[in-house]
N, C-alpha and C. Protein backbone atom coordinates (compact mmCIF):
# COMPACT_ATOMS: atom_id res chain seq x y z
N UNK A 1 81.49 103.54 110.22
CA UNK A 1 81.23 102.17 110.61
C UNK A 1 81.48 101.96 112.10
N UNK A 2 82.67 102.57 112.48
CA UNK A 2 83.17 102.17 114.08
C UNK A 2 82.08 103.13 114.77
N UNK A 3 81.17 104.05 114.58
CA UNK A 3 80.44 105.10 115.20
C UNK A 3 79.63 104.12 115.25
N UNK A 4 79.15 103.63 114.61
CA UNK A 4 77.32 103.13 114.33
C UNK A 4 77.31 101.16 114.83
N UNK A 5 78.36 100.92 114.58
CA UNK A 5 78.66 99.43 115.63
C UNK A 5 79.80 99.25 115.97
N UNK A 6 80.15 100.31 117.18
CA UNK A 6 81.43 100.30 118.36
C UNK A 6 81.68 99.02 119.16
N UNK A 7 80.81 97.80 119.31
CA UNK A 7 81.28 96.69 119.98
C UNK A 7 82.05 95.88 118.59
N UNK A 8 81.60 96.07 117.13
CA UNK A 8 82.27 95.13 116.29
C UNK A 8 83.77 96.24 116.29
N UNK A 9 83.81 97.25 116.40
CA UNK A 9 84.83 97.81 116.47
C UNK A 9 86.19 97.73 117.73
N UNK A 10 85.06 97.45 118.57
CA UNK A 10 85.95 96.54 120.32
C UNK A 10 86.69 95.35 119.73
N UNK A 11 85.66 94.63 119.14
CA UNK A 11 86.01 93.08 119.02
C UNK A 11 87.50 93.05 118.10
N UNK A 12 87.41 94.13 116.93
CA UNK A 12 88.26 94.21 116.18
C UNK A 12 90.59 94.84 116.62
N UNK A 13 89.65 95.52 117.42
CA UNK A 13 91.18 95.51 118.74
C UNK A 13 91.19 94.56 119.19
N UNK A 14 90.52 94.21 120.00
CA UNK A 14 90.98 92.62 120.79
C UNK A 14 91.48 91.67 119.75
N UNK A 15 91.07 91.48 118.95
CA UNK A 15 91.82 90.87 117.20
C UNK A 15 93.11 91.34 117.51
N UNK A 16 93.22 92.34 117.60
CA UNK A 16 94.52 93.29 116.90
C UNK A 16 95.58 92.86 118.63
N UNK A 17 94.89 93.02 119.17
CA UNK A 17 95.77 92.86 120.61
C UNK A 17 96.27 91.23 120.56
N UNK A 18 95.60 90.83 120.51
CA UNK A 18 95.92 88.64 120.35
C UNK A 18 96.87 88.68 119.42
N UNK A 19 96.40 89.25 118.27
CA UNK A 19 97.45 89.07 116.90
C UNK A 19 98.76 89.48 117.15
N UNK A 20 99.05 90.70 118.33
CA UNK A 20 100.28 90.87 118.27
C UNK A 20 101.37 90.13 119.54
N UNK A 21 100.39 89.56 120.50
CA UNK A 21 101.19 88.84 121.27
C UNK A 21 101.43 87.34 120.76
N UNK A 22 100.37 87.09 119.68
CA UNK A 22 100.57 85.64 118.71
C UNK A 22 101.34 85.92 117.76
N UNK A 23 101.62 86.42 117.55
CA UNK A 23 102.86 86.52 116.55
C UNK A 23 104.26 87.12 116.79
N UNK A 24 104.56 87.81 117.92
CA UNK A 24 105.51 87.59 118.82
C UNK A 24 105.87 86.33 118.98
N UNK A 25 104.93 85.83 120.00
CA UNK A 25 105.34 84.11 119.81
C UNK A 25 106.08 83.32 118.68
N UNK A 26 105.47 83.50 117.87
CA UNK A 26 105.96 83.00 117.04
C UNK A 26 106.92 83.22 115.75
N UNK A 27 107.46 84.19 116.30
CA UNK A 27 108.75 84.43 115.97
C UNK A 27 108.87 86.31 115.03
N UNK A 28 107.34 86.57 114.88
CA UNK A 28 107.94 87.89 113.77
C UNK A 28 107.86 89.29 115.09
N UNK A 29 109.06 89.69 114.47
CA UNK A 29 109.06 90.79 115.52
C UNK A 29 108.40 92.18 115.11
N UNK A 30 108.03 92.99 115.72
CA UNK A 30 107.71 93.97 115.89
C UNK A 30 107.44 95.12 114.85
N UNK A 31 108.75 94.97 114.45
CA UNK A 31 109.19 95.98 113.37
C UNK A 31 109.01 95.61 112.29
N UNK A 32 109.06 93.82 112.20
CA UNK A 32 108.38 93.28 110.61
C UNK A 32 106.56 93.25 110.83
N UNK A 33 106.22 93.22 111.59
CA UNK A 33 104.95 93.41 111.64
C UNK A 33 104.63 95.06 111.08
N UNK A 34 105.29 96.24 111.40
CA UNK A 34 104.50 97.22 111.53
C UNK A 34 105.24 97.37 109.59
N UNK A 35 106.25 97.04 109.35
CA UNK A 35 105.91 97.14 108.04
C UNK A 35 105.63 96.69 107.28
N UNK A 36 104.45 95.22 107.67
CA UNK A 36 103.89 95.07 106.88
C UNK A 36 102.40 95.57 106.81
N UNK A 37 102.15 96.43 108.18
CA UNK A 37 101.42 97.54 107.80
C UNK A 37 101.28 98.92 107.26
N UNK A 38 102.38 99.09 107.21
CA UNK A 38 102.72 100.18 106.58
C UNK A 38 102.48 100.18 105.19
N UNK A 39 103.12 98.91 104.75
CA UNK A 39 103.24 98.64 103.36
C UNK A 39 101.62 98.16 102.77
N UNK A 40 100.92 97.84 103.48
CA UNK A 40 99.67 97.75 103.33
C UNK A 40 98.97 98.81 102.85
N UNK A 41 98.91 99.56 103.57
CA UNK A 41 98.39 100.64 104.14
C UNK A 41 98.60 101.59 103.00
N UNK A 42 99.76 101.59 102.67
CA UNK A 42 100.47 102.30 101.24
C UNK A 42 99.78 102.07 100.10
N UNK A 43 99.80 100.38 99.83
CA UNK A 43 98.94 99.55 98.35
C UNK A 43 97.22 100.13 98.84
N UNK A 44 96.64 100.56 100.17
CA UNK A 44 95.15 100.45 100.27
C UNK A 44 94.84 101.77 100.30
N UNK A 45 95.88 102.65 100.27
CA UNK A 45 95.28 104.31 100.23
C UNK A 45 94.46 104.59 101.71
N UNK A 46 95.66 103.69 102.56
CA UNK A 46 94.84 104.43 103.72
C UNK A 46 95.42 105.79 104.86
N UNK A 47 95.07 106.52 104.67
CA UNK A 47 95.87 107.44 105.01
C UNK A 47 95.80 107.11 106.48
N UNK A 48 95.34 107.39 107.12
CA UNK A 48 95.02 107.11 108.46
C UNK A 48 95.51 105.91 108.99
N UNK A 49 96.05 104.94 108.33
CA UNK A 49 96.46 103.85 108.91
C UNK A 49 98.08 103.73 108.31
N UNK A 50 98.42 104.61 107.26
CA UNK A 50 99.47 105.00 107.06
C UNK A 50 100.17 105.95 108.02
N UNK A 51 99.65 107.06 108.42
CA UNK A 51 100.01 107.90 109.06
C UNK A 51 100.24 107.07 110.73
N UNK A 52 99.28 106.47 111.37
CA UNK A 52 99.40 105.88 112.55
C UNK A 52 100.85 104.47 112.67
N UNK A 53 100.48 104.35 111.61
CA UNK A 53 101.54 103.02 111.66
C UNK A 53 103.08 103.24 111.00
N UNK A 54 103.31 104.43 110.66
CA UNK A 54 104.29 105.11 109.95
C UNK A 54 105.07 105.73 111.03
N UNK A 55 104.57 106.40 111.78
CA UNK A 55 104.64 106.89 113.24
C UNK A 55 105.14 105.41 114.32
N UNK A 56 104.46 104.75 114.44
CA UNK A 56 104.94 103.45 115.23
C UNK A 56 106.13 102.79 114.83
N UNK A 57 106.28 102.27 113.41
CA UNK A 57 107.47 102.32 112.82
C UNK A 57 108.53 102.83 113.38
N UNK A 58 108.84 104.28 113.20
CA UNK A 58 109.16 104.92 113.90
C UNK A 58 110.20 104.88 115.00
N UNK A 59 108.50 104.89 115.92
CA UNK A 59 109.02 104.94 117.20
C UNK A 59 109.74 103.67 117.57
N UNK A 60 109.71 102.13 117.36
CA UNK A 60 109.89 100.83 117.47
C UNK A 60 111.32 100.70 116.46
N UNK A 61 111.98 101.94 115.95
CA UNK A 61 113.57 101.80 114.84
C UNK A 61 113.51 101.31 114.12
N UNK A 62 112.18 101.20 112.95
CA UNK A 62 112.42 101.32 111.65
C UNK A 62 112.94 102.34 111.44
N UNK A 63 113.84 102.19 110.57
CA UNK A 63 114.52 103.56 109.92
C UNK A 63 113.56 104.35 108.75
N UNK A 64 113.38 105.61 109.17
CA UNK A 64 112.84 106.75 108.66
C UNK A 64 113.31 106.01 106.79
N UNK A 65 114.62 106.00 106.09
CA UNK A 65 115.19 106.01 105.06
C UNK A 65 114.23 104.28 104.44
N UNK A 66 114.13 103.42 104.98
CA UNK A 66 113.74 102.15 104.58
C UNK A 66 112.10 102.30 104.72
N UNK A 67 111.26 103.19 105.90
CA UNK A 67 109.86 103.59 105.03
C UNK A 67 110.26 104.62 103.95
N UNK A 68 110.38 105.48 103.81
CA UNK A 68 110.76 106.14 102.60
C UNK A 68 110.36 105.31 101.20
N UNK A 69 111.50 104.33 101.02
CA UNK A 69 112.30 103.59 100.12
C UNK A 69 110.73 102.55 100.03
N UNK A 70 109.17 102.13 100.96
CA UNK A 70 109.08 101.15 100.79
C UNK A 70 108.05 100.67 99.59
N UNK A 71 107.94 101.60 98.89
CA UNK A 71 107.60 101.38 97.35
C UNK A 71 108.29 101.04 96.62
N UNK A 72 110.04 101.19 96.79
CA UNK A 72 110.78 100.98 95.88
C UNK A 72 111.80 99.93 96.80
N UNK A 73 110.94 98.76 97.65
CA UNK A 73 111.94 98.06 98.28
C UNK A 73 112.34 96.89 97.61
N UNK A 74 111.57 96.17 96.53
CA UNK A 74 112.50 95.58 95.86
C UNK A 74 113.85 95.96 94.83
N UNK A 75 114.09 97.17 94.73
CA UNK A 75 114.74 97.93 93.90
C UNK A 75 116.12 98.80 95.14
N UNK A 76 115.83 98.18 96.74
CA UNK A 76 117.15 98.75 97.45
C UNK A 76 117.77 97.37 97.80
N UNK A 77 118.62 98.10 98.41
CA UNK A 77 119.32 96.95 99.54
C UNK A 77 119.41 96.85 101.10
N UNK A 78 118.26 97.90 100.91
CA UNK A 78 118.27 98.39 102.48
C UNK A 78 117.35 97.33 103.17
N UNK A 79 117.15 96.69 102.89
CA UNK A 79 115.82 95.25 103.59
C UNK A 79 116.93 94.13 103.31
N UNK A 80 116.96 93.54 104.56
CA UNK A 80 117.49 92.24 104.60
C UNK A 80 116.69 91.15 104.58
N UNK A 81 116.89 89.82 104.35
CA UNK A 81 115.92 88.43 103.75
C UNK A 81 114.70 88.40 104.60
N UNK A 82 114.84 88.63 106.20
CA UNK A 82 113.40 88.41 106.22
C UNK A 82 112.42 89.92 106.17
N UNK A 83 112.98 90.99 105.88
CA UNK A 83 112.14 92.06 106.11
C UNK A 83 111.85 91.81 104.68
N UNK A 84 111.93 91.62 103.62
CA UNK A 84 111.92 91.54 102.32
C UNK A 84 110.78 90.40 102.23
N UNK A 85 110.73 89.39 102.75
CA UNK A 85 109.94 88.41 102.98
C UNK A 85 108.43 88.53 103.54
N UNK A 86 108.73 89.54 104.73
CA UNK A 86 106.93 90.04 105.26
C UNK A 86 106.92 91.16 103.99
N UNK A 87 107.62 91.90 103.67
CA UNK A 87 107.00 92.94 102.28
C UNK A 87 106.03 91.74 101.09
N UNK A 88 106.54 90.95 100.73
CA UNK A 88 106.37 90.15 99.59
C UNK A 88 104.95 89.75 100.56
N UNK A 89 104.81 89.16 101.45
CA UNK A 89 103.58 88.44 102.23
C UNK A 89 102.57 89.74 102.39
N UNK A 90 103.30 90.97 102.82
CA UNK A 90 101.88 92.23 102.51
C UNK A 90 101.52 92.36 101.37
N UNK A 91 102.40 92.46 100.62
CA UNK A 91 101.68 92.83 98.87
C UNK A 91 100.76 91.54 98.42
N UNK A 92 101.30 90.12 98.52
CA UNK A 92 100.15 89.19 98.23
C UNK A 92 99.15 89.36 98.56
N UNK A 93 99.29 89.58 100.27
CA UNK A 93 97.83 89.45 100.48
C UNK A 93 96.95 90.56 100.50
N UNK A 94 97.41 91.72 99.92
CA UNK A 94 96.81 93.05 99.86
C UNK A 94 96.33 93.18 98.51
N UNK A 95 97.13 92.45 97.33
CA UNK A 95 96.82 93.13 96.06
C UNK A 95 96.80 91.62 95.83
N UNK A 96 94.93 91.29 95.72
CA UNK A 96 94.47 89.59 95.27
C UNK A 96 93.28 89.79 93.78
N UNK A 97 93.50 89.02 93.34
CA UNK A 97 94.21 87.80 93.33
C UNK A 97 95.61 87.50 93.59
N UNK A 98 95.46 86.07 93.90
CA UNK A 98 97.20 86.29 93.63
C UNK A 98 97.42 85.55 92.08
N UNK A 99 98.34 85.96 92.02
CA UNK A 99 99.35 86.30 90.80
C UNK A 99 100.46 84.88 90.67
N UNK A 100 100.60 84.49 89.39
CA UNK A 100 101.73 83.33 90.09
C UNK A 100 102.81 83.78 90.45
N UNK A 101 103.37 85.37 90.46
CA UNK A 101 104.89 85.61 91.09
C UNK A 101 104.35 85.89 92.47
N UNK A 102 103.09 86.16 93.06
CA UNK A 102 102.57 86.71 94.38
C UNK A 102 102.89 85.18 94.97
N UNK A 103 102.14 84.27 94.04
CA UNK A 103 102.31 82.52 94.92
C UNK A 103 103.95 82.41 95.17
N UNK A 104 104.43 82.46 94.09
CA UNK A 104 106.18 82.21 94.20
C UNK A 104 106.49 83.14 95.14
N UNK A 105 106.09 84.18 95.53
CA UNK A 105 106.97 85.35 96.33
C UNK A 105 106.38 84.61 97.98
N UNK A 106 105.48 84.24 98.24
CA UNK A 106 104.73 83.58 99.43
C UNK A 106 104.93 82.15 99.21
N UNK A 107 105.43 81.60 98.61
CA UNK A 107 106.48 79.88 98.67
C UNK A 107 107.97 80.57 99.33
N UNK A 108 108.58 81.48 98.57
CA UNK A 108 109.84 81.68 98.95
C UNK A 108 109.75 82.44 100.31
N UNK A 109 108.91 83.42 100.74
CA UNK A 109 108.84 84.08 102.15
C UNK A 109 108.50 82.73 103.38
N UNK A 110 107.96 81.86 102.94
CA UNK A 110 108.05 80.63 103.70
C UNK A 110 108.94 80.12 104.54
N UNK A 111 109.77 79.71 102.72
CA UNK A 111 111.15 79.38 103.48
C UNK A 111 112.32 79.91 104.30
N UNK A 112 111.99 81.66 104.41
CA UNK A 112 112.64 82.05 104.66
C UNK A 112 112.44 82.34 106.15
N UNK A 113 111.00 82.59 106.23
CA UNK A 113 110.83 83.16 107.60
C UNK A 113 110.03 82.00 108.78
N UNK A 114 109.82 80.49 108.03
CA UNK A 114 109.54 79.28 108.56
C UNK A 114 108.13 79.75 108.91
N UNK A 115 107.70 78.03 108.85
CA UNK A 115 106.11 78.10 108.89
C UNK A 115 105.08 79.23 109.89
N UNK A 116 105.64 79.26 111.03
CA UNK A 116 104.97 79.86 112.28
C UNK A 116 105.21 81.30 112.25
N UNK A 117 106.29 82.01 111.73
CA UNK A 117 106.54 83.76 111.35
C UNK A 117 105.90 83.90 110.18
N UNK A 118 105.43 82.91 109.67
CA UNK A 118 105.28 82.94 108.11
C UNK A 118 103.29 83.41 108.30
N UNK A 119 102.98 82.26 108.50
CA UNK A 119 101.68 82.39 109.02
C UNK A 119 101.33 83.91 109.97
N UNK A 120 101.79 83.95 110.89
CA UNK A 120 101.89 85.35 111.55
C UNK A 120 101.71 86.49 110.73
N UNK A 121 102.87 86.67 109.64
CA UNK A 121 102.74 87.70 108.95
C UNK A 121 101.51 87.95 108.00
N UNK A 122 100.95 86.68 107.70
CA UNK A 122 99.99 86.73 107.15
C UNK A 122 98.61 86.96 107.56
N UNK A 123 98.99 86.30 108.78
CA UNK A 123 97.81 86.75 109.77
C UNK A 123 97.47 88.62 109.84
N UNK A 124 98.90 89.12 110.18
CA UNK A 124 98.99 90.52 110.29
C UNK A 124 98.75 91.55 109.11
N UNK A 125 98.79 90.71 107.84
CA UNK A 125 98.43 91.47 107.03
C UNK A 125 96.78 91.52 106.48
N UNK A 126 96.22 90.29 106.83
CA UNK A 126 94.75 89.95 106.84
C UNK A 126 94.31 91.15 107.78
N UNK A 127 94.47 91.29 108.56
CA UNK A 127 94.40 92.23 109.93
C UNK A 127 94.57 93.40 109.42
N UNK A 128 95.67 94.13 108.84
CA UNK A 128 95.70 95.54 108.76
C UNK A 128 94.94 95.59 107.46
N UNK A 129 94.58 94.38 106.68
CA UNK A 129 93.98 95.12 105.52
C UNK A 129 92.46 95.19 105.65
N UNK A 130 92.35 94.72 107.01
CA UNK A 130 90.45 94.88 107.76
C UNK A 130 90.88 96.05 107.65
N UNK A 131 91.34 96.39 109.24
CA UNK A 131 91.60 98.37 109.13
C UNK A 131 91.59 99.30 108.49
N UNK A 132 92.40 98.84 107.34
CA UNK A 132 92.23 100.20 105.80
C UNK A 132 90.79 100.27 105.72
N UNK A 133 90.00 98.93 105.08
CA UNK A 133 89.32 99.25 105.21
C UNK A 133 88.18 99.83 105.69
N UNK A 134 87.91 99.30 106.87
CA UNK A 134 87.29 99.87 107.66
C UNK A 134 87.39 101.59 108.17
N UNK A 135 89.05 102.01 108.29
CA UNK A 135 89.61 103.45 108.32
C UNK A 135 88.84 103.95 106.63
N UNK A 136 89.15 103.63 106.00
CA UNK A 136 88.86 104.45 104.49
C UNK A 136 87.05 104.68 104.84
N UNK A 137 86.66 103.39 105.00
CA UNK A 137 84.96 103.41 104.61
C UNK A 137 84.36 104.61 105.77
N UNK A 138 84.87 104.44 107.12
CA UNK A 138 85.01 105.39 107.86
C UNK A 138 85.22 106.54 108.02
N UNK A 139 86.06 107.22 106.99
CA UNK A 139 86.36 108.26 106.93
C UNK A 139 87.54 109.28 108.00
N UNK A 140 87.93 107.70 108.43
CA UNK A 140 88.94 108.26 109.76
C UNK A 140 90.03 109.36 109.17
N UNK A 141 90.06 110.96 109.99
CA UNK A 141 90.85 111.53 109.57
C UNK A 141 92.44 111.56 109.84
N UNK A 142 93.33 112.37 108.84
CA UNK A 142 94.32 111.81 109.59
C UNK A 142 94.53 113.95 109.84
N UNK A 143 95.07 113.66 111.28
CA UNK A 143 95.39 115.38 111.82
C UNK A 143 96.56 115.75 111.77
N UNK A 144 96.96 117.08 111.64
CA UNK A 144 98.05 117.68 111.73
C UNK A 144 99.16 117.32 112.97
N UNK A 145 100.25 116.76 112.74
CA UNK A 145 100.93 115.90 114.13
C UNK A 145 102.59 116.90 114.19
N UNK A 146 103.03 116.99 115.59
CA UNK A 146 104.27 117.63 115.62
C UNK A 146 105.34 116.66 114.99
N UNK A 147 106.73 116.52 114.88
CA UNK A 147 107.84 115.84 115.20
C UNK A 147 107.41 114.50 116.13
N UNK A 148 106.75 114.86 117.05
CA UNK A 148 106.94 113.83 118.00
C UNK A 148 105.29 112.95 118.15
N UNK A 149 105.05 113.30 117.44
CA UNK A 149 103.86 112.87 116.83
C UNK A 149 102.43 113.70 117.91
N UNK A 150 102.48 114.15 118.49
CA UNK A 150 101.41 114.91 118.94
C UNK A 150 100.46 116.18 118.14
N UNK A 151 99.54 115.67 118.44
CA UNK A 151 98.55 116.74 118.01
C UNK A 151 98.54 118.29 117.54
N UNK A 152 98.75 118.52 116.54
CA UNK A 152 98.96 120.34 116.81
C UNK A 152 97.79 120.67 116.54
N UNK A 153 97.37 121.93 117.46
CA UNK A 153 96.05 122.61 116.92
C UNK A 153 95.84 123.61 116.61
């Protein structure tokens, strides 16, 4: 798809670039953003957007042990109220319909992370779940990477 119309594929970074200085603003940081791509990315089978954003994670101090864990993050204690809150806001909006515990889980991430982080995260997960797709339909590969995430060949 990004080969055969590379300007809708431009347009779709510039998305991605706005989205992350707009939601900075407004309050979600960094590290709750990238896992709620991660966690996306996980529910959409995207490897390639798993692998890239797993890596960023990462590098930005998510802890290695809490991606690990993030299939089984309602079941740790390693996520505190609002990282628990963008998880609940990726899974709604990744796995739709929603569900009435998906509505209840996105009433309660509300209150927790207030209207404007709240929205954000949702924004960000609308966003990475373009990407999967687009990465899956694409066929984007994911390559052999060192420790430090570079290329091995």
């Amino acid at each position: 798809m990004d080969k055969v119309m590379p300007e809708v594929w431009q347009a779709l970074l510039t998305v991605s670039t706005e989205l992350r200085a707009a939601a900075t603003q407004r309050g979600l940081s960094v590290q709750e953003s990238e896992l709620i791509k991660v966690r996306a990315s996980q529910l959409n089978g995207c490897a390639f957007c798993l692998d890239l954003h797993g890596r960023e994670a990462r590098r930005i101090g998510v802890r290695q042990q809490q991606l690990d864990m993030l299939p089984a993050w309602r079941e740790t204690t390693l996520f505190d109220q609002r990282e628990r809150a963008v998880l609940a806001v990726a899974e709604a909006a990744t796995v739709l319909p929603l569900s009435e515990g998906s509505a209840a889980d996105l009433s309660a991430a509300r209150s927790v992370l207030g209207e404007e982080a709240f929205v954000a995260a949702e924004w960000v997960a609308v966003a990475i779940n373009a990407f999967n797709r687009l990465s899956i339909l694409s066929g984007h590969p994911v390559r052999p990477r060192d420790i430090e995430g570079r290329l091995l060949r």
